[in-house]
Protein backbone atom coordinates (compact mmCIF):
# COMPACT_ATOMS: atom_id res chain seq x y z
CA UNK A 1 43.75 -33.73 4.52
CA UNK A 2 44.72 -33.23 8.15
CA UNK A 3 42.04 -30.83 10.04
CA UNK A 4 44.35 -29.35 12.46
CA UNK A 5 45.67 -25.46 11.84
CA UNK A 6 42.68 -25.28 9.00
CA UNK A 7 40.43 -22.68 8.38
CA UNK A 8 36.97 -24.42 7.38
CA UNK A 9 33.86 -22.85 6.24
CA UNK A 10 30.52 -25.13 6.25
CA UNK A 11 27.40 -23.76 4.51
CA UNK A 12 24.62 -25.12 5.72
CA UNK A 13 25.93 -25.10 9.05
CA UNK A 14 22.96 -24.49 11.33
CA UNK A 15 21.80 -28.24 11.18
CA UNK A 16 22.10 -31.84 10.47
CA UNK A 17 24.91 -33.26 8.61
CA UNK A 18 26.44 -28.98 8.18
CA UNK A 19 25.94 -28.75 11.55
CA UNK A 20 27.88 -32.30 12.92
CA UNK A 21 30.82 -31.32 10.31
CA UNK A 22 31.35 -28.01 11.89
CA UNK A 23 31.53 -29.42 15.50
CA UNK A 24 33.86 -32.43 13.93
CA UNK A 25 36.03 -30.08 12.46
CA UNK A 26 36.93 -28.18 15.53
CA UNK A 27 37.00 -31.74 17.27
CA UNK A 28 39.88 -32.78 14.70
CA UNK A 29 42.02 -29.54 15.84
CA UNK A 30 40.86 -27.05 13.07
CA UNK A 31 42.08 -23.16 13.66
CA UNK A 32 38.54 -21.60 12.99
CA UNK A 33 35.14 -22.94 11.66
CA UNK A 34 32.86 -20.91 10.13
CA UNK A 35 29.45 -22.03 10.22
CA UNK A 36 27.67 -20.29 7.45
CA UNK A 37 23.79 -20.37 7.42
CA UNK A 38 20.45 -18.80 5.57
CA UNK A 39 19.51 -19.23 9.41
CA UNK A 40 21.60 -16.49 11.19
CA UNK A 41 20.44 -17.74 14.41
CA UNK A 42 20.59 -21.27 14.42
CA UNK A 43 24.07 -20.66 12.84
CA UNK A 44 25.16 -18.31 15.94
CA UNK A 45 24.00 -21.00 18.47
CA UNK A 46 25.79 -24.02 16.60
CA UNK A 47 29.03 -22.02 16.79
CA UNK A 48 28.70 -20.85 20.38
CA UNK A 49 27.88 -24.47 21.38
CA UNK A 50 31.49 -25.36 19.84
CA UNK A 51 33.59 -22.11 21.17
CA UNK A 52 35.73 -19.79 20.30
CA UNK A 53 37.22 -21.45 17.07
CA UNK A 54 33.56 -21.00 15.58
CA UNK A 55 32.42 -17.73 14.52
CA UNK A 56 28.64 -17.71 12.33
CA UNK A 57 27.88 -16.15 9.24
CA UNK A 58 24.79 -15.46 7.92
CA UNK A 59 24.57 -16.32 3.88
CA UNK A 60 21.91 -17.12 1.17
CA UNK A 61 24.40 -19.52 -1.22
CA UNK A 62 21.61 -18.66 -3.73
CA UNK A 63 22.82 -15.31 -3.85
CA UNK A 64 26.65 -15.04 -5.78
CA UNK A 65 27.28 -11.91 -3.76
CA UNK A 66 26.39 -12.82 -0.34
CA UNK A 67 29.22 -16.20 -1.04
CA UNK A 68 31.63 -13.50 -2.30
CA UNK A 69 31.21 -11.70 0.81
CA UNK A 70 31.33 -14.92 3.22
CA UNK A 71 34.79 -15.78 1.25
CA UNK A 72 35.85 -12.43 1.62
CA UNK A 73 35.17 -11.73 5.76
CA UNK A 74 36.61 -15.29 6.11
CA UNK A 75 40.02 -14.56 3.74
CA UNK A 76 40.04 -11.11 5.77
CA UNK A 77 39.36 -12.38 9.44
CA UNK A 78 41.46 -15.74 9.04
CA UNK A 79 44.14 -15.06 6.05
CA UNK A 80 42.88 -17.98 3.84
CA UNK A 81 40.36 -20.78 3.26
CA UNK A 82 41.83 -24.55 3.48
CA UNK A 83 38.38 -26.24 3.18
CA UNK A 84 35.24 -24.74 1.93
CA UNK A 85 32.22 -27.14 2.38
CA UNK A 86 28.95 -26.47 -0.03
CA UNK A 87 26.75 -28.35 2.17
CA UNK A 88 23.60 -26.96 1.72
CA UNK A 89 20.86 -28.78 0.04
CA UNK A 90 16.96 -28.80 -0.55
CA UNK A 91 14.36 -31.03 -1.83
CA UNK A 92 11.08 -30.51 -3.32
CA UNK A 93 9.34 -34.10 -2.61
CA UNK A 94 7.71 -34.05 -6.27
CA UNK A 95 7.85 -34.51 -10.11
CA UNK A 96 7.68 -33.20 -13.50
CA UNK A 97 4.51 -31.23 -11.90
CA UNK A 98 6.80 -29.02 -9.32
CA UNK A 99 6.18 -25.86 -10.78
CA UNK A 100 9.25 -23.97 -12.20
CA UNK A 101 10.03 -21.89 -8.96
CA UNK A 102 10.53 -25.28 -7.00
CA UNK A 103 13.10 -26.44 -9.68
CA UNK A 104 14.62 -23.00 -9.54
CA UNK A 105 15.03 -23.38 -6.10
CA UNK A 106 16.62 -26.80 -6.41
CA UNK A 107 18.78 -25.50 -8.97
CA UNK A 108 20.47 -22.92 -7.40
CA UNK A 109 21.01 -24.26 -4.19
CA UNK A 110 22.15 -27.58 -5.19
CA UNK A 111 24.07 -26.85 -8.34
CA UNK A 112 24.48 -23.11 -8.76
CA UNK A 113 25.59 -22.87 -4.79
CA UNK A 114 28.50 -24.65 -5.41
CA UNK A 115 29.39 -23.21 -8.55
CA UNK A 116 29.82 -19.65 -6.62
CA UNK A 117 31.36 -21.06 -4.15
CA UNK A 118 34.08 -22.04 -6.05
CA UNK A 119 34.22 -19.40 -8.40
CA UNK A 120 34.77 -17.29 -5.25
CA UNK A 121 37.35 -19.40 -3.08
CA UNK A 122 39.54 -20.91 -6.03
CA UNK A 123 41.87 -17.84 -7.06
CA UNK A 124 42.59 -17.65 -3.66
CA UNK A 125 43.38 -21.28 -3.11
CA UNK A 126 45.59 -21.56 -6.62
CA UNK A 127 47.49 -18.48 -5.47
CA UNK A 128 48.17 -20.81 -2.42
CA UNK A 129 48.90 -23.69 -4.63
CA UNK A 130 46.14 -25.27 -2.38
CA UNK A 131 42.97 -25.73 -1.27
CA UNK A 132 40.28 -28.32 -0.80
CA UNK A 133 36.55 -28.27 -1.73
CA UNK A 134 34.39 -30.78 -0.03
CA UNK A 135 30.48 -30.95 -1.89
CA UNK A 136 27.40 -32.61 -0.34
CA UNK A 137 25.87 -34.49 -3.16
CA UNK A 138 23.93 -36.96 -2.06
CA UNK A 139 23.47 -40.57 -3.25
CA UNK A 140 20.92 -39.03 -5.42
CA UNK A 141 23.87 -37.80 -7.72
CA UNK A 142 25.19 -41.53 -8.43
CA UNK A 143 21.93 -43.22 -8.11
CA UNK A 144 18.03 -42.03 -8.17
CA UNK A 145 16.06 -40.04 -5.67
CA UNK A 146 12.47 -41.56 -6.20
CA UNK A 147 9.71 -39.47 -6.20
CA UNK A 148 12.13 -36.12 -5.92
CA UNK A 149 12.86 -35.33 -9.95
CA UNK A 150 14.16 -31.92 -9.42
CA UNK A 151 16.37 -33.62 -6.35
CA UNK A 152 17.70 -36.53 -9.02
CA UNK A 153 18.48 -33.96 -11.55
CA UNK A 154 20.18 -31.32 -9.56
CA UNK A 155 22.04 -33.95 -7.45
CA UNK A 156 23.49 -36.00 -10.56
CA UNK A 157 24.40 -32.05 -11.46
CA UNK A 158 26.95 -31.66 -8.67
CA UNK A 159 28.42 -34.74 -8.39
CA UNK A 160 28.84 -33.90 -12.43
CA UNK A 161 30.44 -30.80 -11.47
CA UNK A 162 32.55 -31.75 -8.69
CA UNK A 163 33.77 -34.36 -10.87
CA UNK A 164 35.23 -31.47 -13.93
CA UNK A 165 36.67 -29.31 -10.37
CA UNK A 166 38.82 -32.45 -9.48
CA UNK A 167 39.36 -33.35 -13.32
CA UNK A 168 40.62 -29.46 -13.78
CA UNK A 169 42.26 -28.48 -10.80
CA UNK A 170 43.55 -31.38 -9.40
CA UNK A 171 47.17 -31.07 -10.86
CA UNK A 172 47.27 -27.08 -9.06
CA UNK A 173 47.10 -28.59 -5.51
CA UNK A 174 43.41 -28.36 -5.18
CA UNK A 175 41.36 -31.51 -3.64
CA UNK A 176 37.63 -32.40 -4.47
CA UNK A 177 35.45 -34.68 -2.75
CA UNK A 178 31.62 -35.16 -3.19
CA UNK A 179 29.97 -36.35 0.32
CA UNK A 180 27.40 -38.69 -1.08
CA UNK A 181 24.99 -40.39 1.93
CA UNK A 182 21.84 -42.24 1.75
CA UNK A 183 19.49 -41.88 4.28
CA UNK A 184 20.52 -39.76 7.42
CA UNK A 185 18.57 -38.75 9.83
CA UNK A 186 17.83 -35.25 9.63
CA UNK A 187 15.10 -32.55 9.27
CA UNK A 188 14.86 -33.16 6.01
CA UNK A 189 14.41 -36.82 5.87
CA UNK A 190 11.81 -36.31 8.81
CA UNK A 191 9.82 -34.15 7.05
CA UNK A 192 9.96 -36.04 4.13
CA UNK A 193 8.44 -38.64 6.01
CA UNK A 194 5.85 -37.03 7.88
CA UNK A 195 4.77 -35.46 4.60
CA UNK A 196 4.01 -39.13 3.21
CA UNK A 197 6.91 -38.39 1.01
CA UNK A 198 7.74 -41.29 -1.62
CA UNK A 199 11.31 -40.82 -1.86
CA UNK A 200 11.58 -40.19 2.03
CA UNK A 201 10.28 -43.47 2.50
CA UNK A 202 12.37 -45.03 -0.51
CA UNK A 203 15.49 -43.64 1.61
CA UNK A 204 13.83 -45.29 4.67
CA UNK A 205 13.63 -48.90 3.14
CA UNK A 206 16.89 -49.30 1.33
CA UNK A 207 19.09 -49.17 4.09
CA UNK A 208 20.24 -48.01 7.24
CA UNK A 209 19.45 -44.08 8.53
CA UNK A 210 22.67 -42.67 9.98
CA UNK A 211 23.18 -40.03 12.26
CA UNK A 212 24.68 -37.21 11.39
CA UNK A 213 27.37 -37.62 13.43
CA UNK A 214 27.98 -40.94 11.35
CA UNK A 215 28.22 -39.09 8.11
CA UNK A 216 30.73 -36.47 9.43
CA UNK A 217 32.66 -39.33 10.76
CA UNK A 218 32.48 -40.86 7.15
CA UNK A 219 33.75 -37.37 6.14
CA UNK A 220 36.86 -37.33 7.84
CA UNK A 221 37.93 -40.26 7.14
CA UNK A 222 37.04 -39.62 3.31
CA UNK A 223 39.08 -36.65 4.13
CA UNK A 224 41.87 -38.25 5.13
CA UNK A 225 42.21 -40.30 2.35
CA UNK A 226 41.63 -37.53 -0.26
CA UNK A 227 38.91 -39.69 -1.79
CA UNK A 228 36.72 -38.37 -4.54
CA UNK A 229 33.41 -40.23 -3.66
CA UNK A 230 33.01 -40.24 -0.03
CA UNK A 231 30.30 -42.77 0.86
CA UNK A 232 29.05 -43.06 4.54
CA UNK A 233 26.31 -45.94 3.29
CA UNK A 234 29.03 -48.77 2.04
CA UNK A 235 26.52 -50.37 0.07
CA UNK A 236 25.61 -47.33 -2.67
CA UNK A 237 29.14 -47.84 -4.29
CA UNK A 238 27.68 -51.61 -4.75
CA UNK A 239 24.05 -50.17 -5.98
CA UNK A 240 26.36 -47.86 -8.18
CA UNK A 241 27.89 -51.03 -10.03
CA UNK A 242 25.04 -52.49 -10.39
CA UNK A 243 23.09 -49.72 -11.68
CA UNK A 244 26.13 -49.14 -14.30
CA UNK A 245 26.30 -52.82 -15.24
CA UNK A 246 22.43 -53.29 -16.07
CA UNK A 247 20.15 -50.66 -16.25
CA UNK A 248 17.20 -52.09 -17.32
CA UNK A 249 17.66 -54.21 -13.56
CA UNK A 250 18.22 -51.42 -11.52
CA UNK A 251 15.73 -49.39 -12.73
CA UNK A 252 13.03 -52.98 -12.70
CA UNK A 253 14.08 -53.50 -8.88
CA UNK A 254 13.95 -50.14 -7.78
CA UNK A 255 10.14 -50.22 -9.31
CA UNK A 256 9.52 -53.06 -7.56
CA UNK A 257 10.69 -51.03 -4.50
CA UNK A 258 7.98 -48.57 -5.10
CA UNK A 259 5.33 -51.00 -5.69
CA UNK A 260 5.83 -52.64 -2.71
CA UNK A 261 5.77 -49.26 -0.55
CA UNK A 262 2.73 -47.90 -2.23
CA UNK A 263 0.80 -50.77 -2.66
């Protein structure tokens, strides 16, 4: 996909890797960038500090209505939607003792998000006889988040479903990819690690932390190419082989992993 003349929405836009997408975006030429946000303010100052192709929009992704009505001002104000980006993403830093409203949360926001968003952009796209859908999934979805079940679960979740969008749609002109980093460093990952977090400090050891300026790079490019699994970390597509090939191995080194870091 080539960024210039598109109309992009990012959710999630007010920070980290939402927020470096947005300001790539209008870098690569696009015609407006919406930078949607549960964070109406941080969303209004990432747009003003790209200009006047930015505009913010204020949106809960865990509520079906408010996405409806962030497709529907953008389809109004702009005439269409080229590339709708469900960015957003949370993390509860436990196990199987989060209580259910913390795997609600994840739930929704990491799974059910994305479903809404594309029930809400697609008939518009397939009228078009095109569209593209780019997911933040995390390497969580193709490998493990240690110590962050409800992050594991509802990860592998949207990679699963971005997988049956590009599966379904693919032959009616619309694109898929699932953004899938490791370790960047944002907000998230900080206070992961400030909190003593195990699986922010898992993300910490395996590999190296990339900006998110790195990962949008990695986005474009992925992009570009029209690749389904966008990887900004090289080496999880090698972790993902290996994982697939022997199980019992991954899953015996990765416990090493966690001895070693809790010991």
């Amino acid at each position: 996909m080539n960024l210039t003349d598109r109309i992009v929405v990012v959710t999630g836009g007010a920070g980290g890797i939402g927020a470096a997408l947005s300001r790539r975006f209008a870098a690569e030429g696009a015609a407006a960038v919406v930078v949607a946000d549960l964070d109406a303010d941080a969303a209004r100052a990432v747009a003003e500090g790209i200009g006047p192709v930015a505009h913010a929009h204020a949106v809960d992704v865990t509520d079906e209505e408010q996405v409806r009505a962030l497709v529907a001002d953008t389809e109004q104000r702009y005439g269409r939607i080229d590339l709708f980006c469900a960015n957003a993403g949370v993390t509860t830093g436990g196990g199987v003792e989060v209580d259910d409203t913390g795997w609600d949360q994840a739930w929704r926001v990491n799974v059910l998000a994305h479903v809404y968003s594309a029930r809400a952009v697609l008939p518009g796209m397939l009228a078009r006889g095109g569209g593209y859908l780019l997911h933040t999934c995390s390497a969580a979805g193709v490998l493990t988040a240690v110590g962050d079940a409800a992050y594991t679960a509802t990860k592998h979740a949207s990679v699963g479903f971005a997988e049956w969008l590009a599966i379904t749609y693919r032959d009616r002109g619309i694109r898929v990819s699932a953004l899938c980093p490791q370790g960047v460093d944002t907000p998230m990952l900080a206070d992961g690690l400030a909190d003593g977090h195990l699986g922010a400090r898992v993300v910490a050891a395996s590999g190296a932390v990339l900006t998110p300026d790195q990962v949008a790079e990695a986005a474009i490019a992925g992009l570009a190419e029209e690749r389904f699994l966008i990887l900004p970390h090289p080496e999880v597509a090698d972790y993902a082989r290996r994982r697939a090939e022997d199980p019992d191995g991954w899953q015996a080194g990765m416990r090493k992993l966690v001895r070693r870091l809790t010991a």
